[in-house]
Protein backbone atom coordinates (compact mmCIF):
# COMPACT_ATOMS: atom_id res chain seq x y z
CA UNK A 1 -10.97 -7.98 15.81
CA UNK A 2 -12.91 -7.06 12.77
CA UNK A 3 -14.93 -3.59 12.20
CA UNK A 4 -17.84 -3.49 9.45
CA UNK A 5 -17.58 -0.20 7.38
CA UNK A 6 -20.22 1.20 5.24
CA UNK A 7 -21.14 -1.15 2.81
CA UNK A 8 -19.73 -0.92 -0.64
CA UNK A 9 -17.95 -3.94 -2.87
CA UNK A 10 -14.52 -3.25 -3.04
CA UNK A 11 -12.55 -1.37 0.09
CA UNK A 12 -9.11 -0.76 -0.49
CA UNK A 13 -6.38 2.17 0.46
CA UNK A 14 -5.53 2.87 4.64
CA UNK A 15 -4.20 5.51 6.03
CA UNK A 16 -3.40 7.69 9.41
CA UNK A 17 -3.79 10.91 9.98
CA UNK A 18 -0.45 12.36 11.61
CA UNK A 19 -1.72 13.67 14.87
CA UNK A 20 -4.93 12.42 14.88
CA UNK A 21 -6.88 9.71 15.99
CA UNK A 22 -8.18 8.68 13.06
CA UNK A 23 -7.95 6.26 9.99
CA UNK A 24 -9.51 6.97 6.27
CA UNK A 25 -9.92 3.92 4.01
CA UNK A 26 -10.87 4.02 0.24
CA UNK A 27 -13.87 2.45 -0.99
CA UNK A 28 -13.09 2.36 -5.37
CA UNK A 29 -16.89 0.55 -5.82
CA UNK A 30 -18.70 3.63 -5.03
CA UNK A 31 -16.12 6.17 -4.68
CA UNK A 32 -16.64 6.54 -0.57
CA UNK A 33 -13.62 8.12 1.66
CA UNK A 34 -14.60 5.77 4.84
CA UNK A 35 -13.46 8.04 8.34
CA UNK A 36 -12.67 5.44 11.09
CA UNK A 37 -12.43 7.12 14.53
CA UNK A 38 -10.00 5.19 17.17
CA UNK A 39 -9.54 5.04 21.14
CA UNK A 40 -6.07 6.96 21.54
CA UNK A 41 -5.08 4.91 24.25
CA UNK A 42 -6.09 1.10 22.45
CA UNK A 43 -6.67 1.73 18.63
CA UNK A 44 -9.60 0.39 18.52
CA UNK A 45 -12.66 1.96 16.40
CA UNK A 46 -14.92 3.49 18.39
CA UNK A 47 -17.04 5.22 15.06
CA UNK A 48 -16.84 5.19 11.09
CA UNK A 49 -18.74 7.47 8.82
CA UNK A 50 -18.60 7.20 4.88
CA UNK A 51 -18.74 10.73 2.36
CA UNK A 52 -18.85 10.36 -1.40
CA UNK A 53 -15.91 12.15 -2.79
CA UNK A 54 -16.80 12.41 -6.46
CA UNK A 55 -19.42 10.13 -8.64
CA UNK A 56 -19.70 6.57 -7.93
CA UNK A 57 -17.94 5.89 -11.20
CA UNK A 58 -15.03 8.40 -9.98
CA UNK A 59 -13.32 5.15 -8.84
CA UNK A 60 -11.33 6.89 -5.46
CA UNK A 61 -8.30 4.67 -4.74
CA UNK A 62 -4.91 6.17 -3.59
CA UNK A 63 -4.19 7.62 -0.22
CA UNK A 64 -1.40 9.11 0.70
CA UNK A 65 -0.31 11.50 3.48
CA UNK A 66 0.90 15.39 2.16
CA UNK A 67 3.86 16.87 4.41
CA UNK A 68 3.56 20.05 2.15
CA UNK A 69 0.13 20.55 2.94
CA UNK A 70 0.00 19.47 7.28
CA UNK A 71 -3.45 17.65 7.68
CA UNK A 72 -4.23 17.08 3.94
CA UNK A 73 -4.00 14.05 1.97
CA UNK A 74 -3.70 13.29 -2.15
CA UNK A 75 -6.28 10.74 -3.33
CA UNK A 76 -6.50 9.28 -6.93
CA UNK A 77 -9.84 9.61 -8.17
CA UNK A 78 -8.73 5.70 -11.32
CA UNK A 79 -11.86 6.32 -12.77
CA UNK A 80 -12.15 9.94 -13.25
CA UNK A 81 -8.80 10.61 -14.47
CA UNK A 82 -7.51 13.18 -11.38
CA UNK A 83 -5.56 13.75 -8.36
CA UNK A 84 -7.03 15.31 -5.54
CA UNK A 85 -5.80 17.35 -2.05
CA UNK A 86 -8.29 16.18 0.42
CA UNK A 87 -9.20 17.78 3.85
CA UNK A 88 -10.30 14.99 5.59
CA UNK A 89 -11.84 17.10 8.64
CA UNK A 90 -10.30 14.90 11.32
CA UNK A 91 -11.53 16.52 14.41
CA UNK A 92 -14.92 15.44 13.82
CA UNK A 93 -16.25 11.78 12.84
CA UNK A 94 -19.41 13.59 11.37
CA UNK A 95 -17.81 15.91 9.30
CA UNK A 96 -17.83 15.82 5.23
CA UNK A 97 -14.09 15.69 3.73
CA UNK A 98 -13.56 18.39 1.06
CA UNK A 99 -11.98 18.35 -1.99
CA UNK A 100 -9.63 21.42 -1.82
CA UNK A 101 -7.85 21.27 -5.58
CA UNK A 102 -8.08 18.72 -8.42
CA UNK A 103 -5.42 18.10 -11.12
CA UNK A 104 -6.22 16.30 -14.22
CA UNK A 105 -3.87 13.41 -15.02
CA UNK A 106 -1.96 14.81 -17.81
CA UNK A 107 0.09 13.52 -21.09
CA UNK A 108 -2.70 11.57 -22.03
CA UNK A 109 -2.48 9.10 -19.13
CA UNK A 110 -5.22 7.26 -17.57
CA UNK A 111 -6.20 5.24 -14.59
CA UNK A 112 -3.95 6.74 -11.34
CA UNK A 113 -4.05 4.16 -8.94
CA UNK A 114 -1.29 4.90 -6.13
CA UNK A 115 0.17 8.33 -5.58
CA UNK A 116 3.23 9.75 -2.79
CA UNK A 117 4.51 12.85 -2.18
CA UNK A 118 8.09 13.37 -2.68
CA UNK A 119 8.57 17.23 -1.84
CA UNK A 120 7.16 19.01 -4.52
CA UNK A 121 6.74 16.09 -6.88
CA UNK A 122 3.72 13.49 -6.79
CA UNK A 123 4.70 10.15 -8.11
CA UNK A 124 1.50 8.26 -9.40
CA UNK A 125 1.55 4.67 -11.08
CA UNK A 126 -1.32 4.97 -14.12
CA UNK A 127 -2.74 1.62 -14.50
CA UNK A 128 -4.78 1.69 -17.33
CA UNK A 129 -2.23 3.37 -19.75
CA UNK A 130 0.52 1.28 -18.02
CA UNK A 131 2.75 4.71 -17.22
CA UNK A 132 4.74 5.91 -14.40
CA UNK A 133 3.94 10.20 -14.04
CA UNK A 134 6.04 12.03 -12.16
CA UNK A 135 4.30 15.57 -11.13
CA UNK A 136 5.56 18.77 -9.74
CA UNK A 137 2.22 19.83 -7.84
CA UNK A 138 3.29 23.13 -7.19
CA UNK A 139 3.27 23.74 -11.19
CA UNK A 140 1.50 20.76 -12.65
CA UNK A 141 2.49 21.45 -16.15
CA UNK A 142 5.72 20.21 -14.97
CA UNK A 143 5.29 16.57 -15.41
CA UNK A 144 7.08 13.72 -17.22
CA UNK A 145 6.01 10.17 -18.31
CA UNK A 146 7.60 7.28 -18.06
CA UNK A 147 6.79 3.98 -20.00
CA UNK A 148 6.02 1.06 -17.91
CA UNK A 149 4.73 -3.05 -18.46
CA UNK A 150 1.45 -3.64 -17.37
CA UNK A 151 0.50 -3.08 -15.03
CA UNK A 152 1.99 -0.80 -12.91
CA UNK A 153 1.05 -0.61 -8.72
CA UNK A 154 3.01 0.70 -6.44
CA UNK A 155 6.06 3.40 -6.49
CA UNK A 156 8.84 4.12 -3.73
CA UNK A 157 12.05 5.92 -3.90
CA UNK A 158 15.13 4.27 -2.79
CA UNK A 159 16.97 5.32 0.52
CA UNK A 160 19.73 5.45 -0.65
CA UNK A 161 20.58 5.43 -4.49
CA UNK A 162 17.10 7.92 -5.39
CA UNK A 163 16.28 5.46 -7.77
CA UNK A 164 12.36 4.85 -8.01
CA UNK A 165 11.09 1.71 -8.00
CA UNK A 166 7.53 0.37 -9.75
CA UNK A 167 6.17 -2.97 -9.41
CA UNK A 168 4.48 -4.04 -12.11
CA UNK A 169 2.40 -7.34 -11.61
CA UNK A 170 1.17 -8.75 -14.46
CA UNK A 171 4.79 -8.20 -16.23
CA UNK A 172 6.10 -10.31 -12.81
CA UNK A 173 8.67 -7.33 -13.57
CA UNK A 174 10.06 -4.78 -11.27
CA UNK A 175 10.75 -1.11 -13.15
CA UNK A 176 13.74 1.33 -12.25
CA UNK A 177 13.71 4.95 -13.25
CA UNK A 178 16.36 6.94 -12.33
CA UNK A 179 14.95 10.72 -12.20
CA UNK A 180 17.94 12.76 -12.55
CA UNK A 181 18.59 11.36 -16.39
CA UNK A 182 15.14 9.33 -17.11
CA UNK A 183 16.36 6.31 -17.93
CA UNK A 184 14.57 2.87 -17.40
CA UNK A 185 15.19 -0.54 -16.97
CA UNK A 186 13.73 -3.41 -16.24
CA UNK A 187 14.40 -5.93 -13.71
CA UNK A 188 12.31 -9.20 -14.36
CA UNK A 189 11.81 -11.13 -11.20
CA UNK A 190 13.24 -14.79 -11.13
CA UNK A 191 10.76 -17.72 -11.88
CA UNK A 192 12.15 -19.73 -9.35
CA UNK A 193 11.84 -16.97 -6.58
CA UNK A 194 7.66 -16.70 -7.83
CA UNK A 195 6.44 -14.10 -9.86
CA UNK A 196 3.60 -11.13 -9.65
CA UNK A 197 5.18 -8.10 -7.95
CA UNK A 198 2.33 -6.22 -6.27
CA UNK A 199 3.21 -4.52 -2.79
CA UNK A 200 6.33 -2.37 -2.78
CA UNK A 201 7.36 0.20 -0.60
CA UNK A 202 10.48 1.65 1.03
CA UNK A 203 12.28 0.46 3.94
CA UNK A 204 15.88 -0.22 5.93
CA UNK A 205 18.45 -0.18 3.51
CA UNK A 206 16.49 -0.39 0.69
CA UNK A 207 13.02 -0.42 -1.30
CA UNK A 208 10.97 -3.87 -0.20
CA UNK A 209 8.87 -5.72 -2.52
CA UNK A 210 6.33 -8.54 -2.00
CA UNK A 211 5.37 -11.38 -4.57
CA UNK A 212 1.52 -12.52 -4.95
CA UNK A 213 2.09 -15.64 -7.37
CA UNK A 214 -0.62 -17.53 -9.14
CA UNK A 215 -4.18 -18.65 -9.12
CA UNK A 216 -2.71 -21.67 -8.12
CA UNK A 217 -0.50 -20.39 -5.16
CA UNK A 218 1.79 -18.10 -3.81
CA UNK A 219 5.61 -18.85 -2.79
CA UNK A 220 5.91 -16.54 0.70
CA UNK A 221 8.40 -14.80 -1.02
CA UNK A 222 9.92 -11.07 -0.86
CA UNK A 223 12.87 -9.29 -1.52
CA UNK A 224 14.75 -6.13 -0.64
CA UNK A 225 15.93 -4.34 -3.62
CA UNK A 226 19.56 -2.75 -2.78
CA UNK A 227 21.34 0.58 -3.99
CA UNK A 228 22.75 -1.23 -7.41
CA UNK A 229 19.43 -2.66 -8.15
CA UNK A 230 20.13 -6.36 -7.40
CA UNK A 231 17.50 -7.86 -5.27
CA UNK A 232 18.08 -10.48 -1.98
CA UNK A 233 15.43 -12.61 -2.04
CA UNK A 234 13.97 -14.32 1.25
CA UNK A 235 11.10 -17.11 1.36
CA UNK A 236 8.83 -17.94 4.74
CA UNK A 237 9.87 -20.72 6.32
CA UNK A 238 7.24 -22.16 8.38
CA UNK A 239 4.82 -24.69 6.17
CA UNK A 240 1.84 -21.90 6.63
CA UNK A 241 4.05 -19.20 4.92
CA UNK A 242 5.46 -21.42 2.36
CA UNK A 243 2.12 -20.96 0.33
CA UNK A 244 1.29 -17.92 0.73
CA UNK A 245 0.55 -15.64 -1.83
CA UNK A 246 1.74 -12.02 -0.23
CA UNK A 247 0.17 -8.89 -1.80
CA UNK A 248 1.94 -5.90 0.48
CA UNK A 249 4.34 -4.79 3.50
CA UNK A 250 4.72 -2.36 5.99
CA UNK A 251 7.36 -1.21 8.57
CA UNK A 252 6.58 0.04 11.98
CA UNK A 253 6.01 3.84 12.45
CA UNK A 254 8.28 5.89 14.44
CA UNK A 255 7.25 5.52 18.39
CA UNK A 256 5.74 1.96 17.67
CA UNK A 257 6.36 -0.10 20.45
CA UNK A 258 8.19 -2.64 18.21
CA UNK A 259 10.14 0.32 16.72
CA UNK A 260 13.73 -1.43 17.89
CA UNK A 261 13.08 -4.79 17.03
CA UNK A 262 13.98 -5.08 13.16
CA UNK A 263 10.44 -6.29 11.74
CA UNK A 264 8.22 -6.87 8.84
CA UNK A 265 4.83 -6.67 8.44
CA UNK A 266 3.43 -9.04 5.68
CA UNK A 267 0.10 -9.42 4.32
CA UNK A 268 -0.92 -12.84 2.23
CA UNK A 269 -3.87 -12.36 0.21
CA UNK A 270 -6.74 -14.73 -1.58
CA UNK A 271 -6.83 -12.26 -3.93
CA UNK A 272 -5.67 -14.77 -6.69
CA UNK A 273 -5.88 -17.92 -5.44
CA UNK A 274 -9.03 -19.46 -2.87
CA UNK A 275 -6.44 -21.58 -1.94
CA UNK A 276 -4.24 -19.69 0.27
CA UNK A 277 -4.75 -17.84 3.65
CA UNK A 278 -5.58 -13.63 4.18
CA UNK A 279 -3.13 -13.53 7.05
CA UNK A 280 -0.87 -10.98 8.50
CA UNK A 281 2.54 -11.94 9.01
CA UNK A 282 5.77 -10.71 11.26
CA UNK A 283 8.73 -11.84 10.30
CA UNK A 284 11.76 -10.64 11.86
CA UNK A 285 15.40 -9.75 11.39
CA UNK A 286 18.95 -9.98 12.57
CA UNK A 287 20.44 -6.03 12.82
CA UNK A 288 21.71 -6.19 9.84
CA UNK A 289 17.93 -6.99 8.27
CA UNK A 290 19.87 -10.21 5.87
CA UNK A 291 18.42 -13.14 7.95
CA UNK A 292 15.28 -13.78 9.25
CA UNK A 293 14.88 -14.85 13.12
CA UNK A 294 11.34 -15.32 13.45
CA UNK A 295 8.12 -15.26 11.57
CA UNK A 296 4.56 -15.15 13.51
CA UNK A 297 1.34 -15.24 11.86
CA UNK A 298 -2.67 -14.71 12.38
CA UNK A 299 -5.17 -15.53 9.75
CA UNK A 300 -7.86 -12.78 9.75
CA UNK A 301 -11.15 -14.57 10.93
CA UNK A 302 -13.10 -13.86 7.89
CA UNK A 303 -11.33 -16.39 5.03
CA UNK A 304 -11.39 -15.24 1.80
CA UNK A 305 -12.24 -12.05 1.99
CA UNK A 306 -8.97 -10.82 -0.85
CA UNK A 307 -6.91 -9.06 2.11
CA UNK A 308 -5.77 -5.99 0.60
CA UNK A 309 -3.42 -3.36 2.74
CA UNK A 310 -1.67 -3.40 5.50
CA UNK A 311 -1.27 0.19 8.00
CA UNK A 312 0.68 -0.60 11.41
CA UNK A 313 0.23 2.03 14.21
CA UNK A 314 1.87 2.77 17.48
CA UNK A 315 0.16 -0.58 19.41
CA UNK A 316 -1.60 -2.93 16.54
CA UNK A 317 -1.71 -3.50 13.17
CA UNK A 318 -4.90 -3.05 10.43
CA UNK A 319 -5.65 -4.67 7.36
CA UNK A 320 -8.41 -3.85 4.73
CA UNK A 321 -10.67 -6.61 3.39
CA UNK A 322 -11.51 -5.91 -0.21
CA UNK A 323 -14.42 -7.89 -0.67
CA UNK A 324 -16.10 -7.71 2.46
CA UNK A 325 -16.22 -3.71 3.74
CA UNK A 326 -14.23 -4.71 7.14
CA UNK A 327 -11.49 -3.80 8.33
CA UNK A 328 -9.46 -5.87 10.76
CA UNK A 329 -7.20 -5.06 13.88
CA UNK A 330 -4.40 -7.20 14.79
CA UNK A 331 -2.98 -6.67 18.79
CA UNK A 332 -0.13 -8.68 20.34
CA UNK A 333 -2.19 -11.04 21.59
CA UNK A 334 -3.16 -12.11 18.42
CA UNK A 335 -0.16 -13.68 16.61
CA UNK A 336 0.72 -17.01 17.13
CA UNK A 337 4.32 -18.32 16.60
């Protein structure tokens, strides 16, 4: 199924709220926090609402869920330069979110595109100035820098070295900082596994990482990147994945109904290339998440529309369409082996 939003000409950033039934989507075009209301019992969206949340040239992108602050989120405002602690006001589809602090990026950086919480630290990939800030927000003048390639995307922390992790897609390079010392390093990705790191997040055993490819095509290719920084690389078999040019991943949540079967969610994007599919693909693993066992896939219905992120929930899975202002909802019934 697919679910017009508001209009607006570039949608990109999902989230949940914990304990609520309710998504909030980013729109960057016109700097609109999108509230999407869903049926507990099927997921689907039974309202949306749009509230500008800044100027229109206030460019609101990140989304990410605050455990220090229950029922708030952070938000990246690219264009205006700041972080933000959002109320979303959950309880009510018709009520405004509020801004409840703002902290200018600082160091001279510029252009925050994703931000997480680690405990008291905000970790925040600055696109424009190519940087990596790390940010205590309990005392933001507690911050440090780090130099990345351009350009830097997404940012997760490793399960089990601490290491963080940057992808950085138009270096086709993959950053490592550890945060105890500082130090960087670089870990270039492989021509012959593809190039153009974009989605990266963490997951079993390790932090994940997806590769988009060219304008030409993608390779279906992504990697887990383990505790000593080496990464095992896997490509989709099947000829439909062999193409495809994938831009992020997600795992299940906790309490998902596939929650035991050892599973990736992968989107592939026309973001680049006209030529390849926006589908959503499950590919999944022995126990030991080294081999694959099975990949299913569904092409959204609407073709060319630059899929952009993926959020699974308890029952289905969503995806944002950049270009088009629509979400879409994936059930079981809906993926084809």
């Amino acid at each position: 199924m697919e679910y017009g939003l508001p209009p607006a000409e570039e949608t990109h950033e999902i989230v949940k709220v914990p304990g609520k039934p309710m998504v909030l989507v980013s729109q960057l075009s016109n700097s609109h926090l999108v509230k999407l209301c869903l049926d507990p019992r099927t997921e689907q969206v039974t309202g949306a609402r749009a509230f500008a949340l800044g100027a229109p040239d206030a460019m609101l992108h990140g989304l990410a869920v605050s455990a220090r602050h229950p029922g708030r989120i952070w938000a990246t405002h690219e264009g205006g330069n700041r972080l933000l602690l959002v109320d979303p006001r959950p309880d009510a589809l018709d009520d405004a979110p509020r801004i409840e602090r703002e902290i200018p990026v600082p160091g001279g950086g510029r252009g925050p595109h994703y931000v997480s919480e680690y405990g008291d630290m905000l970790w925040v990939t600055l696109k424009e100035s190519h940087q990596v800030l790390a940010l205590d927000h309990t005392r933001p003048g507690r911050y440090r820098l780090f130099e990345a390639r351009p350009q830097p995307i997404f940012a997760a922390q490793h399960p089990v070295s601490g290491d963080f992790y940057v992808s950085q897609d138009s270096a086709s390079s993959v950053l490592r900082i550890d945060p105890r010392s500082g130090r960087t390093a670089q870990i270039p990705v492989p021509a012959e596994q593809g190039s153009t790191p974009v989605g990266l997040v963490a997951g079993p055993g390790g932090v994940w990482v997806v590769l988009l490819g060219t304008a030409r095509a993608g390779t279906g290719t992504f990697g887990r990147i383990g505790a000593d920084g080496r990464i095992d690389w896997h490509r989709l078999r099947s000829p439909q994945g062999r193409a495809a040019g994938l831009l992020h991943l997600a795992f299940d949540p906790p309490g998902s109904v596939r929650e035991r079967e050892p599973g990736v969610w992968l989107l592939g994007s026309s973001i680049s290339s006209d030529a390849v599919q926006d589908v959503i693909v499950r590919v999944t693993f022995d126990p030991s998440w080294t081999q694959i066992t099975g990949e299913e896939y569904a092409a959204l219905p609407t073709q060319q529309c630059k899929a952009h992120r993926l959020l699974p929930l308890r029952n289905s899975v969503f995806a944002t369409e950049l270009t088009t202002a629509t979400v879409a909802q994936l059930t079981g019934s809906g993926v084809c082996r």
